[in-house]
C-alpha atoms as a PDB file:
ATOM      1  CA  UNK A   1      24.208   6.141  56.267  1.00  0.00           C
ATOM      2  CA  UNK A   2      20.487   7.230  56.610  1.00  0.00           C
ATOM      3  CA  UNK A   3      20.552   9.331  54.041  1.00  0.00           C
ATOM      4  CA  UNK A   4      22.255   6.686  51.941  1.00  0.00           C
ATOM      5  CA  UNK A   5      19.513   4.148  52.452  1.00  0.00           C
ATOM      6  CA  UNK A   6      16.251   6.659  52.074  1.00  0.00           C
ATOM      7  CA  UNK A   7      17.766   8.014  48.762  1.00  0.00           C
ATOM      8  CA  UNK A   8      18.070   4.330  47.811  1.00  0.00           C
ATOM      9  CA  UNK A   9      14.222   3.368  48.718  1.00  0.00           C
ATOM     10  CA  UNK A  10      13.413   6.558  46.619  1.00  0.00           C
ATOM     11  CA  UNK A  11      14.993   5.322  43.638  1.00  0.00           C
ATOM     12  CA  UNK A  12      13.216   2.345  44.016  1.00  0.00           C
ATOM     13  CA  UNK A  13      10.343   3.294  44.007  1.00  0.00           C
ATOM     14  CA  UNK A  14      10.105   5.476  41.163  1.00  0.00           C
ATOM     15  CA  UNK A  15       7.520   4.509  38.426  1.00  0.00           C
ATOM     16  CA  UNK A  16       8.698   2.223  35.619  1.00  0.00           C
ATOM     17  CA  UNK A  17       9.339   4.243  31.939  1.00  0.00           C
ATOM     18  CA  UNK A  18       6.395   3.216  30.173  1.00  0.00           C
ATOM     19  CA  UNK A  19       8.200   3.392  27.348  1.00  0.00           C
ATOM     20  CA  UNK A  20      10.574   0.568  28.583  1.00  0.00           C
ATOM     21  CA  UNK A  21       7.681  -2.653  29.036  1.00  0.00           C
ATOM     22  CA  UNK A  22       8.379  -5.381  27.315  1.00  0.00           C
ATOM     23  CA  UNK A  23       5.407  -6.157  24.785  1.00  0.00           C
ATOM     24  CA  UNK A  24       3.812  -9.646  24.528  1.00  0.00           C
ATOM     25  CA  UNK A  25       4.825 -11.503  21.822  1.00  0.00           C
ATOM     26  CA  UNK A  26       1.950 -11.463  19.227  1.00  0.00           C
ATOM     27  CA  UNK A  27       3.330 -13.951  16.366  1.00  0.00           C
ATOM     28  CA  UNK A  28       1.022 -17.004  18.089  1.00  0.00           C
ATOM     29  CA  UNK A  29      -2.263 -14.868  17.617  1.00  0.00           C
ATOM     30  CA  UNK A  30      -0.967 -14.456  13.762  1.00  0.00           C
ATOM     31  CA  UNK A  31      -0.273 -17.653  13.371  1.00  0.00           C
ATOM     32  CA  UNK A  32      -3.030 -19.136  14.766  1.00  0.00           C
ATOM     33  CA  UNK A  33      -5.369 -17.096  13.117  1.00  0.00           C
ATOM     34  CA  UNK A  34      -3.565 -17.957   9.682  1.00  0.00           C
ATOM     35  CA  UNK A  35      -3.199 -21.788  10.647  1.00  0.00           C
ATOM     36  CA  UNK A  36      -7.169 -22.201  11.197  1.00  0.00           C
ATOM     37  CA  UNK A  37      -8.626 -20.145   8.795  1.00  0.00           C
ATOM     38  CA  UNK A  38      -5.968 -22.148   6.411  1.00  0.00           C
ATOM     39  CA  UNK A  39      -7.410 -25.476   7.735  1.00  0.00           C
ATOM     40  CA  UNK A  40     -11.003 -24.406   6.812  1.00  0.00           C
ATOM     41  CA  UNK A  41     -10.875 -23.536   3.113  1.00  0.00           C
ATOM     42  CA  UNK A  42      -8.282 -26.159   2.630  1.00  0.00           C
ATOM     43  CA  UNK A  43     -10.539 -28.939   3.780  1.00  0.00           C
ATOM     44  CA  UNK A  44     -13.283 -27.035   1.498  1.00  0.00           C
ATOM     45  CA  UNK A  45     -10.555 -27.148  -1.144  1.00  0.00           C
ATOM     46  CA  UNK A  46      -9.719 -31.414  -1.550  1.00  0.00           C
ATOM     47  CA  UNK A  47     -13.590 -31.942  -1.576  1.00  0.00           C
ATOM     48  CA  UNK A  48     -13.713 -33.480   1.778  1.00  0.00           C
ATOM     49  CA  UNK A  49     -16.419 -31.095   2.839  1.00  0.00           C
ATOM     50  CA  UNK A  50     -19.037 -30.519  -0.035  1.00  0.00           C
ATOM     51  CA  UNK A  51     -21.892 -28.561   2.614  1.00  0.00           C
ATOM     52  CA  UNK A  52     -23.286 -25.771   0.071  1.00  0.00           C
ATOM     53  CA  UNK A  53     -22.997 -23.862   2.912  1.00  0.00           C
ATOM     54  CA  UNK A  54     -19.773 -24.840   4.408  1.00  0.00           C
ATOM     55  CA  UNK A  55     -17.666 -21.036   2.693  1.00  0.00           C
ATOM     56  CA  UNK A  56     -19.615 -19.185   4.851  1.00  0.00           C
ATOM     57  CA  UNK A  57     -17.743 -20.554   8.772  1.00  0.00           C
ATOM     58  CA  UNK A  58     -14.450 -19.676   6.335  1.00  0.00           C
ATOM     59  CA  UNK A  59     -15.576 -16.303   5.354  1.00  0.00           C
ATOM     60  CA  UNK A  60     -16.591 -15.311   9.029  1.00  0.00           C
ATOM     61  CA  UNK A  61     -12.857 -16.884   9.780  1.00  0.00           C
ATOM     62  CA  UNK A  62     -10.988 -15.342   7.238  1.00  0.00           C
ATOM     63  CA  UNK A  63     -12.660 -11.579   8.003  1.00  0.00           C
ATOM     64  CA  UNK A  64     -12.337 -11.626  11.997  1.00  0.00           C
ATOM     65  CA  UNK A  65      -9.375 -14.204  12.756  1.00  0.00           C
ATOM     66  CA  UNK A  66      -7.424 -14.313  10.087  1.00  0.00           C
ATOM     67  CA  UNK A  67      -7.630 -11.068   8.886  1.00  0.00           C
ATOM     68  CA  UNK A  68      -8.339  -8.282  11.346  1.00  0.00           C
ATOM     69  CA  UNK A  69      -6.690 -10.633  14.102  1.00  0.00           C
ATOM     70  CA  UNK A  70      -3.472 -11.080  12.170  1.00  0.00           C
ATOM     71  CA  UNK A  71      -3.379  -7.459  10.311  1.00  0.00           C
ATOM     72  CA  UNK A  72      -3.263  -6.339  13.722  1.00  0.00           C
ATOM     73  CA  UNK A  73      -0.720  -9.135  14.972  1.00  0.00           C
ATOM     74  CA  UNK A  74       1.471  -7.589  12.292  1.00  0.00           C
ATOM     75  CA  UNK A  75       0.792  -4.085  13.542  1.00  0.00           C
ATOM     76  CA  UNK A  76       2.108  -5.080  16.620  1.00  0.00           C
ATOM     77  CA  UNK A  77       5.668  -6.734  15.260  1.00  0.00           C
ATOM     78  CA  UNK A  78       6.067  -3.191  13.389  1.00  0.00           C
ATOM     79  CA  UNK A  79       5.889  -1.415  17.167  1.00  0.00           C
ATOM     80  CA  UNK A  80       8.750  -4.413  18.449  1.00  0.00           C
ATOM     81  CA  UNK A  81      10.801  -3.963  15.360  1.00  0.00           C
ATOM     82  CA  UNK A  82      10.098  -6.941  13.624  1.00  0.00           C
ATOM     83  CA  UNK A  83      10.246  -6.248   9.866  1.00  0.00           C
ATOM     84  CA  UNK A  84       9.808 -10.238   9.166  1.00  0.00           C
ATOM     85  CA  UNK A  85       7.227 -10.617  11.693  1.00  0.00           C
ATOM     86  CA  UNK A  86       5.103  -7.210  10.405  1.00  0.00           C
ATOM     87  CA  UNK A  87       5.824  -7.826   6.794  1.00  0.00           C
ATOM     88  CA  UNK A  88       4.210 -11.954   7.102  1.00  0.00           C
ATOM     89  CA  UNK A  89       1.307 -11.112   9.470  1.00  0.00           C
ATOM     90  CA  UNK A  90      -0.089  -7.756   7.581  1.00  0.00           C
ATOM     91  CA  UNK A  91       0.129  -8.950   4.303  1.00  0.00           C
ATOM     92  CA  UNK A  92      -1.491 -12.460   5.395  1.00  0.00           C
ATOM     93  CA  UNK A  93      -3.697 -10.496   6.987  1.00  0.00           C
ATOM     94  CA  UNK A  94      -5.054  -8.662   4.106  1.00  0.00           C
ATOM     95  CA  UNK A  95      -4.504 -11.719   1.892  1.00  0.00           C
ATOM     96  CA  UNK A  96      -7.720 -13.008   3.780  1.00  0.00           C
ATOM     97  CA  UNK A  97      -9.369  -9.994   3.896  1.00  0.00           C
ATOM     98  CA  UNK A  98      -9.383  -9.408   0.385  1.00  0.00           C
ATOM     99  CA  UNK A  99     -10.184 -13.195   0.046  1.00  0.00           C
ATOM    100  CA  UNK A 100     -13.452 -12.387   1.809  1.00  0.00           C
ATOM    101  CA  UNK A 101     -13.927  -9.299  -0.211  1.00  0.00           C
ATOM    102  CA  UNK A 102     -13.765 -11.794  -3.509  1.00  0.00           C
ATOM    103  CA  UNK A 103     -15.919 -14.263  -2.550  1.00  0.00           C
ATOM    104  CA  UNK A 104     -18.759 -12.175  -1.994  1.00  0.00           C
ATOM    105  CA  UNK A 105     -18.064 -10.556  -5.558  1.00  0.00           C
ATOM    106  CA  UNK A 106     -17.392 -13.728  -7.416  1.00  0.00           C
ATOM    107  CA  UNK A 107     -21.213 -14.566  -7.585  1.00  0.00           C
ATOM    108  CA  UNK A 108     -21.889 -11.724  -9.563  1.00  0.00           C
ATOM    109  CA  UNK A 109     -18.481 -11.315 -11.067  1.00  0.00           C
ATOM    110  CA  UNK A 110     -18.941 -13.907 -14.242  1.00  0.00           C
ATOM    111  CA  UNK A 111     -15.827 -16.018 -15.514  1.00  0.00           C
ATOM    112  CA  UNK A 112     -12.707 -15.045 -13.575  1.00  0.00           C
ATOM    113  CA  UNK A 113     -10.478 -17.969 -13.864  1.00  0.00           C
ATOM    114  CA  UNK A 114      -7.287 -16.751 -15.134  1.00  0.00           C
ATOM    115  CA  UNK A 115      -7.747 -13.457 -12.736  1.00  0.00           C
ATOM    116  CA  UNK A 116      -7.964 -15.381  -9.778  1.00  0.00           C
ATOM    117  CA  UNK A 117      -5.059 -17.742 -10.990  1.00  0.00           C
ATOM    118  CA  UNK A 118      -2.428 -14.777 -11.387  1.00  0.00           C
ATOM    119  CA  UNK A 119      -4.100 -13.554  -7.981  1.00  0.00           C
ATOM    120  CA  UNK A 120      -3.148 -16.554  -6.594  1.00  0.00           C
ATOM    121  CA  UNK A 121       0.495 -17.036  -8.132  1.00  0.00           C
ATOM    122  CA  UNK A 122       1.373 -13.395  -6.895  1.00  0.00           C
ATOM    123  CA  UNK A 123       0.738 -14.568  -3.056  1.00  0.00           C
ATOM    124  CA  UNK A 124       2.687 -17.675  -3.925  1.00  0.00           C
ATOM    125  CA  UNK A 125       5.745 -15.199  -5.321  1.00  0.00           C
ATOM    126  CA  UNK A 126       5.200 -12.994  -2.202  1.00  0.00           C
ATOM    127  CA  UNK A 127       5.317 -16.062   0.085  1.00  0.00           C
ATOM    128  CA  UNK A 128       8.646 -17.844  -1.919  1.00  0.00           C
ATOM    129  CA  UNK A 129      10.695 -14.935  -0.683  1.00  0.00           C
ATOM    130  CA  UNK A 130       9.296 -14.494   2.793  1.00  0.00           C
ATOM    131  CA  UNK A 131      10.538 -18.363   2.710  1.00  0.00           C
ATOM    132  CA  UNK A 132      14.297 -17.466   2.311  1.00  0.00           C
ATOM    133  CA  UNK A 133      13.672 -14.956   5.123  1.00  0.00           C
ATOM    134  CA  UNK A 134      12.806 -17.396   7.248  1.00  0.00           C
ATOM    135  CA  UNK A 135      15.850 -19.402   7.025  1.00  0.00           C
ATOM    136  CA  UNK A 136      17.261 -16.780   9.624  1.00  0.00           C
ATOM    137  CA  UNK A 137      13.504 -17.490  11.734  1.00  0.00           C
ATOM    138  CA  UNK A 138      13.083 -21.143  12.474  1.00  0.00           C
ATOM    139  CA  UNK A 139      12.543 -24.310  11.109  1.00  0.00           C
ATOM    140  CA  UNK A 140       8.733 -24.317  12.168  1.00  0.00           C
ATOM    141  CA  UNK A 141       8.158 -20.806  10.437  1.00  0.00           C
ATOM    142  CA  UNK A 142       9.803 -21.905   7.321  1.00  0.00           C
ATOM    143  CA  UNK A 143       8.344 -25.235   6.836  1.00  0.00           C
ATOM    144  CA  UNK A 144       4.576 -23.623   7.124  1.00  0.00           C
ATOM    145  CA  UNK A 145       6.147 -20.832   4.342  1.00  0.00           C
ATOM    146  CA  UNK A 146       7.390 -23.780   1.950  1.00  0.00           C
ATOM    147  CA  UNK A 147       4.110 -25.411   2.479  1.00  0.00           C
ATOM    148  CA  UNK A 148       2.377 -22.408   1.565  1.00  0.00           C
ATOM    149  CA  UNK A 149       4.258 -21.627  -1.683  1.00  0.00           C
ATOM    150  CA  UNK A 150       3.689 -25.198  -2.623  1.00  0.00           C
ATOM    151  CA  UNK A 151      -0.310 -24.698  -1.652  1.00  0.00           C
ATOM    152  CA  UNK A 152      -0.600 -21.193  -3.721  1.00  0.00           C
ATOM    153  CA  UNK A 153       1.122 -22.483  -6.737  1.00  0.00           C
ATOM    154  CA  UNK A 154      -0.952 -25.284  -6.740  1.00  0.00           C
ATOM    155  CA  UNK A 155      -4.133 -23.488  -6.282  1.00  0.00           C
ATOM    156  CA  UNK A 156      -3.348 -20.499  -8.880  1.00  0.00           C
ATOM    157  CA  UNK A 157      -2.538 -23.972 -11.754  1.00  0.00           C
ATOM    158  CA  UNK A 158      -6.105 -25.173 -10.564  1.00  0.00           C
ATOM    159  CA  UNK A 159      -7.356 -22.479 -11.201  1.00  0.00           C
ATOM    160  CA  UNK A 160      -5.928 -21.234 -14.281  1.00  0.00           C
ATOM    161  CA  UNK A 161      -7.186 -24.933 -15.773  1.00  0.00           C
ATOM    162  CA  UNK A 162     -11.089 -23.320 -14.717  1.00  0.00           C
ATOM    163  CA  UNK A 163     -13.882 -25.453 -15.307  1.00  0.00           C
ATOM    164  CA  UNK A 164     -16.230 -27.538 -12.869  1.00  0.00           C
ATOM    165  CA  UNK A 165     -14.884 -27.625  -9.561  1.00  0.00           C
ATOM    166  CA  UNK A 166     -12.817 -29.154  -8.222  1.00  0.00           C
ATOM    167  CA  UNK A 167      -9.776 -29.497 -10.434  1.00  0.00           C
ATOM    168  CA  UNK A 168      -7.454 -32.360  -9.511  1.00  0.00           C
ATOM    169  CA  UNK A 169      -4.490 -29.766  -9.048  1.00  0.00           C
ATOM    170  CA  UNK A 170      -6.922 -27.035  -6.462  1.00  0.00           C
ATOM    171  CA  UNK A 171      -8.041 -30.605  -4.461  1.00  0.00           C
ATOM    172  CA  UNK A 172      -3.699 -31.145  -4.706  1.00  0.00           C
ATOM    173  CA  UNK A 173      -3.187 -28.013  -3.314  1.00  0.00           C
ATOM    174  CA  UNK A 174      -6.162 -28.215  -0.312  1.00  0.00           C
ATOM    175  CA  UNK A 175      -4.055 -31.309   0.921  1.00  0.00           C
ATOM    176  CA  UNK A 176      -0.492 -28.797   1.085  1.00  0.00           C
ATOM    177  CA  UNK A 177      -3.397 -26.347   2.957  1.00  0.00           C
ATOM    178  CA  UNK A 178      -4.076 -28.750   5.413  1.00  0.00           C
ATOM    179  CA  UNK A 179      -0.702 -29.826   6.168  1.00  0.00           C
ATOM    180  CA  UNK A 180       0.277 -25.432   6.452  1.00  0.00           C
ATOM    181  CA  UNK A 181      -2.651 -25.120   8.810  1.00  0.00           C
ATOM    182  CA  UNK A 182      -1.379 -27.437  10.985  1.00  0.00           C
ATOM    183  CA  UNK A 183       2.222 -26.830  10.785  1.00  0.00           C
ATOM    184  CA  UNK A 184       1.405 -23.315  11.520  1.00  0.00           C
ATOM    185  CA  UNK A 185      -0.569 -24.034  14.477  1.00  0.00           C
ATOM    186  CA  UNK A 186       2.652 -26.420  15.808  1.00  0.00           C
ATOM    187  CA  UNK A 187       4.809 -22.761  15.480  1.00  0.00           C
ATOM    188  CA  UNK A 188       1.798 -21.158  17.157  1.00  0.00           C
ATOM    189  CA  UNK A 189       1.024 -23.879  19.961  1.00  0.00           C
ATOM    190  CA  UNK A 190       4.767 -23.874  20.730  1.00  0.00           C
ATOM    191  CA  UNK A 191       5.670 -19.842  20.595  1.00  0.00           C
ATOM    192  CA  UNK A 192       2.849 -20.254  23.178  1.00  0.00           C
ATOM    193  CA  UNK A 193       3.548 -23.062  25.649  1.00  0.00           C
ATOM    194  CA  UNK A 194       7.126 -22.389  25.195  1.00  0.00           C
ATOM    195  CA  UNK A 195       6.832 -18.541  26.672  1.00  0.00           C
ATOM    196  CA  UNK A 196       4.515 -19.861  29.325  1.00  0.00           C
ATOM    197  CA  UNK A 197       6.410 -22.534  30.929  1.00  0.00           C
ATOM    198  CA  UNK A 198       9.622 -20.490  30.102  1.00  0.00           C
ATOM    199  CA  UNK A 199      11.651 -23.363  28.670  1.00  0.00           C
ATOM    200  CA  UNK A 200      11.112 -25.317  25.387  1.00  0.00           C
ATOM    201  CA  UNK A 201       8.709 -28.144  25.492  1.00  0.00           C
ATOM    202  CA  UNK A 202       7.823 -27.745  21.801  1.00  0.00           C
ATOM    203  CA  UNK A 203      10.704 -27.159  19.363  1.00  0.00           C
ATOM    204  CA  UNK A 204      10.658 -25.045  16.539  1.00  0.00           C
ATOM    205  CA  UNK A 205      13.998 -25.838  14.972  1.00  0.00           C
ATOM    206  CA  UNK A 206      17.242 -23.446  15.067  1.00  0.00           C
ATOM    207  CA  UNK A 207      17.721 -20.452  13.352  1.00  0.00           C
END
């Protein structure tokens, strides 16, 4: 009977597998990092904000939050198994990244227009079929995705149109920014306080 109960203490006390933790969930850092570097230019975007200097708190943004901060949100959805979760925060991710890389080319750059319009529509493509993936996600995830389409298609027609900024449709589209921003920081605020409090306070919709 001694024997029994020693050899069960033993087991007990044996060091957890590493390999079996459970990793923290890291969609609300993407998400957030997406929904407020969203907010920024999109205010920048309708005119409400015409600072000369206001791009340069959305380039810091966009670099740091959401771009390193979500690449590497996505990096860690890869490692849980997540091919929706990787797929969305990478490429978002880099979208800003390279969005920062642009802007400080764009001075120097001359008449890019129609360039920056098929950029544009390509993220909106990229961003319509991550939408019918995330019929199988949530409600919250695939509202801020149907936003977003909306925001890059308007953006890319802006765009395409050139001239003096801003163009009725890229002011169009920094209104569907806004409302993304903050429906992605709703998904992000509740994947949050959700987890914490362990029960849902904030829904996100079925899946």
């Amino acid at each position: 009977m001694a024997d029994d109960t020693s050899g069960s203490v033993r087991e007990e006390a044996r060091p957890a597998d590493p390999q079996a933790r459970a990793y923290a969930d890291p969609a609300p850092v993407g998400l957030a990092g997406f929904a407020l570097t969203t907010l920024l230019l999109s205010i920048i975007n309708t005119g409400l904000l015409k600072e000369g200097g206001a791009i340069l708190p959305v380039l810091a943004v966009a670099a740091f939050y959401g771009g390193i901060a979500q690449f590497v949100a996505g990096l860690f959805e890869f490692r849980r198994g997540n091919t929706f979760g990787a797929t969305a925060f990478m490429s978002y991710g880099a979208f800003w990244l390279t969005y920062w890389w642009l802007v400080q080319h764009l001075a120097v750059a001359g008449d890019v227009h129609n360039a920056l319009g098929l950029y544009l529509l390509g993220w909106g493509i990229f961003t319509a079929y991550m939408a019918v993936a995330a019929l199988r996600v949530s409600l919250a995830v695939l509202a801020v995705l149907v936003l977003l389409t909306l925001t890059y298609v308007f953006l890319a027609v802006g765009s395409f149109q050139g001239g003096a900024p801003p163009q009725v449709m890229t002011q169009i589209g920094g209104w569907f920014g806004i409302v993304t921003g903050l429906t992605a920081w709703y998904a992000s605020a509740a994947a949050v306080i959700n987890a914490t409090h362990r029960r849902t306070l904030l829904p996100t919709g079925p899946r």
